[in-house]
PDB file of N, CA and C in Angstrom:
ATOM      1  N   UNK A   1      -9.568  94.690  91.694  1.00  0.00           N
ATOM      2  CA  UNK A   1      -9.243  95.975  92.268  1.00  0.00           C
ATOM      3  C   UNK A   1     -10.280  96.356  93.317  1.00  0.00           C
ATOM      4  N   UNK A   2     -11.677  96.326  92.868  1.00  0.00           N
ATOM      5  CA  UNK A   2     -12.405  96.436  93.940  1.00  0.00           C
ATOM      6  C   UNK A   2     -12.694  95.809  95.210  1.00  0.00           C
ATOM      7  N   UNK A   3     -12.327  94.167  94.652  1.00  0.00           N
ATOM      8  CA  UNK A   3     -12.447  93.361  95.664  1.00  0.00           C
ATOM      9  C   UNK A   3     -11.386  93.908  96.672  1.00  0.00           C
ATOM     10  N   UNK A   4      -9.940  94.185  96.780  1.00  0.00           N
ATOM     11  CA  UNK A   4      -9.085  94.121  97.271  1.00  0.00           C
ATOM     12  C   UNK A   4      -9.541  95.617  98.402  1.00  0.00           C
ATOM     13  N   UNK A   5     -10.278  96.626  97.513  1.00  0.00           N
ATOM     14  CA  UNK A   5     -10.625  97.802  98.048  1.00  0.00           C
ATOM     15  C   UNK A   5     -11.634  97.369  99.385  1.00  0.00           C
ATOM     16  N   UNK A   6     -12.737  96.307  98.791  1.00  0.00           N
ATOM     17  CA  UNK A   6     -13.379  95.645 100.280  1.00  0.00           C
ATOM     18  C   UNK A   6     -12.903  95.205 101.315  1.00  0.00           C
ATOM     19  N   UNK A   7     -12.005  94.548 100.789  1.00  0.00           N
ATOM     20  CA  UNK A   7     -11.339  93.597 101.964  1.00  0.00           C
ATOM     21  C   UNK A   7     -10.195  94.713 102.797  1.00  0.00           C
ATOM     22  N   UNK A   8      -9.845  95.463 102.007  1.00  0.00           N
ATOM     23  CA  UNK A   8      -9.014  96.611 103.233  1.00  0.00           C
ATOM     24  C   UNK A   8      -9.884  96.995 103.969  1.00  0.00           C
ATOM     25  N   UNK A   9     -11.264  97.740 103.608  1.00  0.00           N
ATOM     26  CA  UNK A   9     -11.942  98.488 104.535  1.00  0.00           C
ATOM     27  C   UNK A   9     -12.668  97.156 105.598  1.00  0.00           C
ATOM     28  N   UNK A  10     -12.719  96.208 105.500  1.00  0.00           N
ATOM     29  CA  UNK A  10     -13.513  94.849 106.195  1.00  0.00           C
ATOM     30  C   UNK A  10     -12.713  94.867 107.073  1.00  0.00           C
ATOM     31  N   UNK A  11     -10.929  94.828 106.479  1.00  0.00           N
ATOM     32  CA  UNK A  11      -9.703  94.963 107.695  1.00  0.00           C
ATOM     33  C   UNK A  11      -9.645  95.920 108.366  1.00  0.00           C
ATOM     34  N   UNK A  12      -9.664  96.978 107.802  1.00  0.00           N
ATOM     35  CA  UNK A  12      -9.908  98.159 109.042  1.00  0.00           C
ATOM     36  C   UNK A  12     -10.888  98.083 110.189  1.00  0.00           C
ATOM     37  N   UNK A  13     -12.644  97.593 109.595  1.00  0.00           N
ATOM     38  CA  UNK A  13     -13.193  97.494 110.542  1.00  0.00           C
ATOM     39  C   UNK A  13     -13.026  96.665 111.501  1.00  0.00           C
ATOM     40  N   UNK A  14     -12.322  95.832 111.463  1.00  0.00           N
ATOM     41  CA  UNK A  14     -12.309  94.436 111.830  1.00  0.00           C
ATOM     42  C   UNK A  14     -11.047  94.970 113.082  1.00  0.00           C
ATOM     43  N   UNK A  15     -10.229  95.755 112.635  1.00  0.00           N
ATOM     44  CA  UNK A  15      -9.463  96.619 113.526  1.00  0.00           C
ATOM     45  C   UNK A  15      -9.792  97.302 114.402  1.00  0.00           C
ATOM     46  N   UNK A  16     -10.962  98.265 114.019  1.00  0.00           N
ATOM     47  CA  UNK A  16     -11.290  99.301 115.055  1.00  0.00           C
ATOM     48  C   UNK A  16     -12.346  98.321 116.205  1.00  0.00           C
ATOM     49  N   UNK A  17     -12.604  97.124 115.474  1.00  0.00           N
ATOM     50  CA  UNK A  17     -13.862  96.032 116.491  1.00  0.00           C
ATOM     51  C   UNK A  17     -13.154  96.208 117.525  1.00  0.00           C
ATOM     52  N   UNK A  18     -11.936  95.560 117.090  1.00  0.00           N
ATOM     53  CA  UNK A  18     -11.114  94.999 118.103  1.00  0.00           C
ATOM     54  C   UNK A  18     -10.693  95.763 119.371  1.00  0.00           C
ATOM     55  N   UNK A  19      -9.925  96.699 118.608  1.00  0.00           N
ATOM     56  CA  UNK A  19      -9.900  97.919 119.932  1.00  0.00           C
ATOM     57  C   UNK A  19     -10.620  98.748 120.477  1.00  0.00           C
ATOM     58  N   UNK A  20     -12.396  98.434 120.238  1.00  0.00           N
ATOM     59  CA  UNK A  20     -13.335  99.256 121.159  1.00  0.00           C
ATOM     60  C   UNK A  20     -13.315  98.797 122.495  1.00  0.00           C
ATOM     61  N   UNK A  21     -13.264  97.756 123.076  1.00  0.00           N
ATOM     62  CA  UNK A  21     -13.212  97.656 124.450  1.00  0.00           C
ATOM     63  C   UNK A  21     -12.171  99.025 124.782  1.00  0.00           C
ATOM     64  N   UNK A  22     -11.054  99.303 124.589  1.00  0.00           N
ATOM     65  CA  UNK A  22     -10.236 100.319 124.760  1.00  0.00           C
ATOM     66  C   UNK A  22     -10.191 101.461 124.090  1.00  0.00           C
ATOM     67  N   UNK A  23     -11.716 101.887 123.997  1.00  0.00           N
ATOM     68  CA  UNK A  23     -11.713 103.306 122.980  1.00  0.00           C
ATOM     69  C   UNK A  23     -12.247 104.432 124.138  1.00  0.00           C
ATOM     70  N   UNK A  24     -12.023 105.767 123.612  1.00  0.00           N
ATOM     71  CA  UNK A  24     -12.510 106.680 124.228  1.00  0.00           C
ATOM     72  C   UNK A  24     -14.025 106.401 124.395  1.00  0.00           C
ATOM     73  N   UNK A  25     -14.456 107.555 124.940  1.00  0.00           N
ATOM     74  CA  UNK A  25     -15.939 107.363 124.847  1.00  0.00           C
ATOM     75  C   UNK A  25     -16.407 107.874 123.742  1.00  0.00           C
ATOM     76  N   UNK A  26     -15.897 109.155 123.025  1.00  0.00           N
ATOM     77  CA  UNK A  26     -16.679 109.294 121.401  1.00  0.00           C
ATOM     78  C   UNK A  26     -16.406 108.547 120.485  1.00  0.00           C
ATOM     79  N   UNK A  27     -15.364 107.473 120.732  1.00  0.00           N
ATOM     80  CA  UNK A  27     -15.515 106.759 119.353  1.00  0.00           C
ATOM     81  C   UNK A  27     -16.900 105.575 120.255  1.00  0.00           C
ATOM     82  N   UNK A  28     -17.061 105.317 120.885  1.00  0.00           N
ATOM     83  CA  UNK A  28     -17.742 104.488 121.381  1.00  0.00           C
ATOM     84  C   UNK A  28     -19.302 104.714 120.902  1.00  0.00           C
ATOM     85  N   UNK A  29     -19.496 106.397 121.609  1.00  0.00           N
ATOM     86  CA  UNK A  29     -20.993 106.892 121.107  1.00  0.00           C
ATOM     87  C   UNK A  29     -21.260 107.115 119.685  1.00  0.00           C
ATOM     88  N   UNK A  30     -20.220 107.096 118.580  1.00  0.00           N
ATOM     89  CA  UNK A  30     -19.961 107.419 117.482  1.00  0.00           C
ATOM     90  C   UNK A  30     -20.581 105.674 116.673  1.00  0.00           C
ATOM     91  N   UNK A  31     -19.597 105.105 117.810  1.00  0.00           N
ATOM     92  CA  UNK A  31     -19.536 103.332 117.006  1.00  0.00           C
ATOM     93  C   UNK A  31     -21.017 103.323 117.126  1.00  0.00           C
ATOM     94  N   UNK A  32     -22.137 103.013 118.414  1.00  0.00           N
ATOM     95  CA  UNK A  32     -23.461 103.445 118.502  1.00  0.00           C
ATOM     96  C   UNK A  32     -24.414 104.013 117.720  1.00  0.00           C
ATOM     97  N   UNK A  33     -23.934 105.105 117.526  1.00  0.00           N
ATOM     98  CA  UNK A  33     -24.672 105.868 116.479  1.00  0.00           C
ATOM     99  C   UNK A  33     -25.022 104.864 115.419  1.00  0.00           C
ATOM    100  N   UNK A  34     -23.871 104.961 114.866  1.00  0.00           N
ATOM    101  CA  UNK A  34     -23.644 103.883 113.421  1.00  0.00           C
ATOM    102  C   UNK A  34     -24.469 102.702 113.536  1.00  0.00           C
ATOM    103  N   UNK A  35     -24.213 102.134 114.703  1.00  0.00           N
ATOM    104  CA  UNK A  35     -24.992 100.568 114.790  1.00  0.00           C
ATOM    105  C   UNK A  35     -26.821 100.841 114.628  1.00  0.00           C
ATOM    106  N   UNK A  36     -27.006 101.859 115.027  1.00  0.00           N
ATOM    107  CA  UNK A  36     -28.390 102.096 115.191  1.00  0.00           C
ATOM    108  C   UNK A  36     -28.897 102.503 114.090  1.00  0.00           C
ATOM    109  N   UNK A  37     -28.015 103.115 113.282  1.00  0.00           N
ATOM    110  CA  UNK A  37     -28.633 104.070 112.086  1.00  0.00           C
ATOM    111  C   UNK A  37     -28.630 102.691 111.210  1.00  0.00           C
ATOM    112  N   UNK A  38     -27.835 101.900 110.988  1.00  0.00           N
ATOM    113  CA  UNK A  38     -27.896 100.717 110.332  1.00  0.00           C
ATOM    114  C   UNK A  38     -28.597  99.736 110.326  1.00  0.00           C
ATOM    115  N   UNK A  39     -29.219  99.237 111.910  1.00  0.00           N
ATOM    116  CA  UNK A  39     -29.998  98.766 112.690  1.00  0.00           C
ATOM    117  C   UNK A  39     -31.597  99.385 111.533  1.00  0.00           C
ATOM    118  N   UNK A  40     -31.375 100.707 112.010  1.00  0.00           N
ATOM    119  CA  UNK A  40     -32.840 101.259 111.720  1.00  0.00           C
ATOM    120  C   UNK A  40     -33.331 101.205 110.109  1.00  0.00           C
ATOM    121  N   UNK A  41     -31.704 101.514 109.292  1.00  0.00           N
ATOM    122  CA  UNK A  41     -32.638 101.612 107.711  1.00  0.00           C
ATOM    123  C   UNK A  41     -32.749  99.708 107.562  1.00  0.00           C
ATOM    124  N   UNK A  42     -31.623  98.668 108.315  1.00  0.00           N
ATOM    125  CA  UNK A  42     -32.505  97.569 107.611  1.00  0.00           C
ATOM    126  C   UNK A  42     -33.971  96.784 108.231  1.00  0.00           C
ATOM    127  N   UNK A  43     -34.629  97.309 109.351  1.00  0.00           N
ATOM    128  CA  UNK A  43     -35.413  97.194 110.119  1.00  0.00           C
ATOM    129  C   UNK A  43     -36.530  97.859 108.882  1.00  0.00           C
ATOM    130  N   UNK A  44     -36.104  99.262 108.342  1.00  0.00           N
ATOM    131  CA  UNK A  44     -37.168  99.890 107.778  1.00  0.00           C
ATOM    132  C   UNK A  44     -37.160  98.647 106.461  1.00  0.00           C
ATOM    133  N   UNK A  45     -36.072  98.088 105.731  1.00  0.00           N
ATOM    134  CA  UNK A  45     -36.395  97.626 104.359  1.00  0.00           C
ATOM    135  C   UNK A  45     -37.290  96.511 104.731  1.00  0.00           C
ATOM    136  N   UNK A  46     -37.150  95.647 105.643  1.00  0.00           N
ATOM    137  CA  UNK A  46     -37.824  95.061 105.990  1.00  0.00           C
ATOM    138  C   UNK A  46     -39.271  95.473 106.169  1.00  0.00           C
ATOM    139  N   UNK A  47     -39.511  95.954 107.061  1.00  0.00           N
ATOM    140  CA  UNK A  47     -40.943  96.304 107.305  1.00  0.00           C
ATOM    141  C   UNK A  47     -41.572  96.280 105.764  1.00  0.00           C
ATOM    142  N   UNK A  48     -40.860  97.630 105.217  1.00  0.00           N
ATOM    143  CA  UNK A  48     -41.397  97.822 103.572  1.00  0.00           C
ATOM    144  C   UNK A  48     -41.633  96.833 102.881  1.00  0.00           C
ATOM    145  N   UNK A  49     -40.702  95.114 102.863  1.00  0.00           N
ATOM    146  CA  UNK A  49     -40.823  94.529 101.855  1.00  0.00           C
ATOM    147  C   UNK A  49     -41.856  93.452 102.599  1.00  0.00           C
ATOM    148  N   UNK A  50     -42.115  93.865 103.859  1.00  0.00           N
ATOM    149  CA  UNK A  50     -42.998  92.897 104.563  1.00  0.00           C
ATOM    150  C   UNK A  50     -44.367  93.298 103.962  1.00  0.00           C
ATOM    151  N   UNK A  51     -44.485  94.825 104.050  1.00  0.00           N
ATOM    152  CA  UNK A  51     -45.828  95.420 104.009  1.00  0.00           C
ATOM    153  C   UNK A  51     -46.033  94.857 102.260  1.00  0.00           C
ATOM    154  N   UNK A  52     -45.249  95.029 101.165  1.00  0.00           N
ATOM    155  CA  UNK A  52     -45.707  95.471  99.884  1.00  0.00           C
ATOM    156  C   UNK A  52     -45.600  93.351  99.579  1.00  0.00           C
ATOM    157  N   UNK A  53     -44.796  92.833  99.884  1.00  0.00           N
ATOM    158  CA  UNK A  53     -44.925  91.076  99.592  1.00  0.00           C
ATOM    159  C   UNK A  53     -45.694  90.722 100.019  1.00  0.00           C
ATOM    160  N   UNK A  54     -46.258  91.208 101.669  1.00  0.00           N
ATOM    161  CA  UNK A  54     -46.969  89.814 102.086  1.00  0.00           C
ATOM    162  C   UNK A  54     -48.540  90.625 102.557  1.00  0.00           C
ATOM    163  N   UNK A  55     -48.219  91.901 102.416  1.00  0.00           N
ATOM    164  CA  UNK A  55     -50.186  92.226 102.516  1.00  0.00           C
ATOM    165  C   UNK A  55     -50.096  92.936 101.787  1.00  0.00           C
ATOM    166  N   UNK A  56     -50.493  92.260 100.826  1.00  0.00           N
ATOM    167  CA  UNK A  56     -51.292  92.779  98.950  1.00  0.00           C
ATOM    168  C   UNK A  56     -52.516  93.159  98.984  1.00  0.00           C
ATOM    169  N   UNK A  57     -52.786  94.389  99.787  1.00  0.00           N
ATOM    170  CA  UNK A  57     -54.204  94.534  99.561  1.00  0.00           C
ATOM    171  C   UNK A  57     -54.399  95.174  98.655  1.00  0.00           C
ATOM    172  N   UNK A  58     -56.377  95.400  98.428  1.00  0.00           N
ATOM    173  CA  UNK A  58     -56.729  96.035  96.990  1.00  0.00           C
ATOM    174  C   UNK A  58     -56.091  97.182  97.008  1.00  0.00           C
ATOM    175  N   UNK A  59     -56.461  98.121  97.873  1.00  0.00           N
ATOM    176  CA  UNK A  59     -56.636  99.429  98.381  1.00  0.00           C
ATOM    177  C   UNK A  59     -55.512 100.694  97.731  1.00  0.00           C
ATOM    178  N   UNK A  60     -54.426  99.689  97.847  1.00  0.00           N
ATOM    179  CA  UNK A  60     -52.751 100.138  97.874  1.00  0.00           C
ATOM    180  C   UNK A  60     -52.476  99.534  96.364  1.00  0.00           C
ATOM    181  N   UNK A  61     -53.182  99.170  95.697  1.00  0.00           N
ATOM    182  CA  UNK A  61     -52.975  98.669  94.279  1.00  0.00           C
ATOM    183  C   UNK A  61     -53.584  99.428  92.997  1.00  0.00           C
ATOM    184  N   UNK A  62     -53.294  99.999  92.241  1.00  0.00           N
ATOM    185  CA  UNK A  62     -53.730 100.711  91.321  1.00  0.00           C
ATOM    186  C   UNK A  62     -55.145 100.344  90.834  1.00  0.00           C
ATOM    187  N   UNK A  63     -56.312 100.896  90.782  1.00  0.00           N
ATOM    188  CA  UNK A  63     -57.410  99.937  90.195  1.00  0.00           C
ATOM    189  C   UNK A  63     -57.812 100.756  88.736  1.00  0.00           C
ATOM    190  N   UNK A  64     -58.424  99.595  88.055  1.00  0.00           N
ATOM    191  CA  UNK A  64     -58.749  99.827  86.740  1.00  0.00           C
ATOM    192  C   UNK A  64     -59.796 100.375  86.606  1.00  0.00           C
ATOM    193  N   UNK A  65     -60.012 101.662  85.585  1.00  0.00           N
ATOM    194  CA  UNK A  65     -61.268 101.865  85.210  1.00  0.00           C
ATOM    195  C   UNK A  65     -62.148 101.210  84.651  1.00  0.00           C
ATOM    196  N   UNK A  66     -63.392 101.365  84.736  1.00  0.00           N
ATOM    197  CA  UNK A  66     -63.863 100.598  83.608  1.00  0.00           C
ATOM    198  C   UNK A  66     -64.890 101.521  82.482  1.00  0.00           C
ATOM    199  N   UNK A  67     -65.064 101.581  81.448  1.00  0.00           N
ATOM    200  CA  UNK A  67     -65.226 102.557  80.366  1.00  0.00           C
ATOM    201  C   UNK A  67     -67.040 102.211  80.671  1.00  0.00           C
ATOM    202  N   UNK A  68     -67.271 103.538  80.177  1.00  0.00           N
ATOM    203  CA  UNK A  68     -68.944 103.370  80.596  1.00  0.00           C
ATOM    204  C   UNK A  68     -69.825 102.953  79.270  1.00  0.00           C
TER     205      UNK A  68
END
């Protein structure tokens, strides 16, 4: 059921692709929008999983007390 629910909306998009060469201009600045906002949050997950995987510094890591 769900699958079938994907694949309609994949077809729709796959529809509106098609007919942007021949779209107004707000669906155009609209389509834009979208690409960028999408663009931008996976640009951000990235960065994030760049920063926290691959520079493990101390600083940003919880440190342990040590009892006196």
């Amino acid at each position: 059921m769900v699958k079938q629910e994907v694949l309609d909306i994949l077809q729709k998009v796959l529809i509106k692709l098609q007919d942007l060469p021949h779209a107004s201009p707000l669906e155009l600045g609209a389509f834009l929008v979208l690409i960028l906002f999408v663009a931008t949050f996976l640009l951000l997950i990235m960065l994030s999983c760049f920063h926290c995987c691959c520079c493990g510094k101390s600083k940003y890591q919880a440190t342990r007390v040590q009892p006196v």
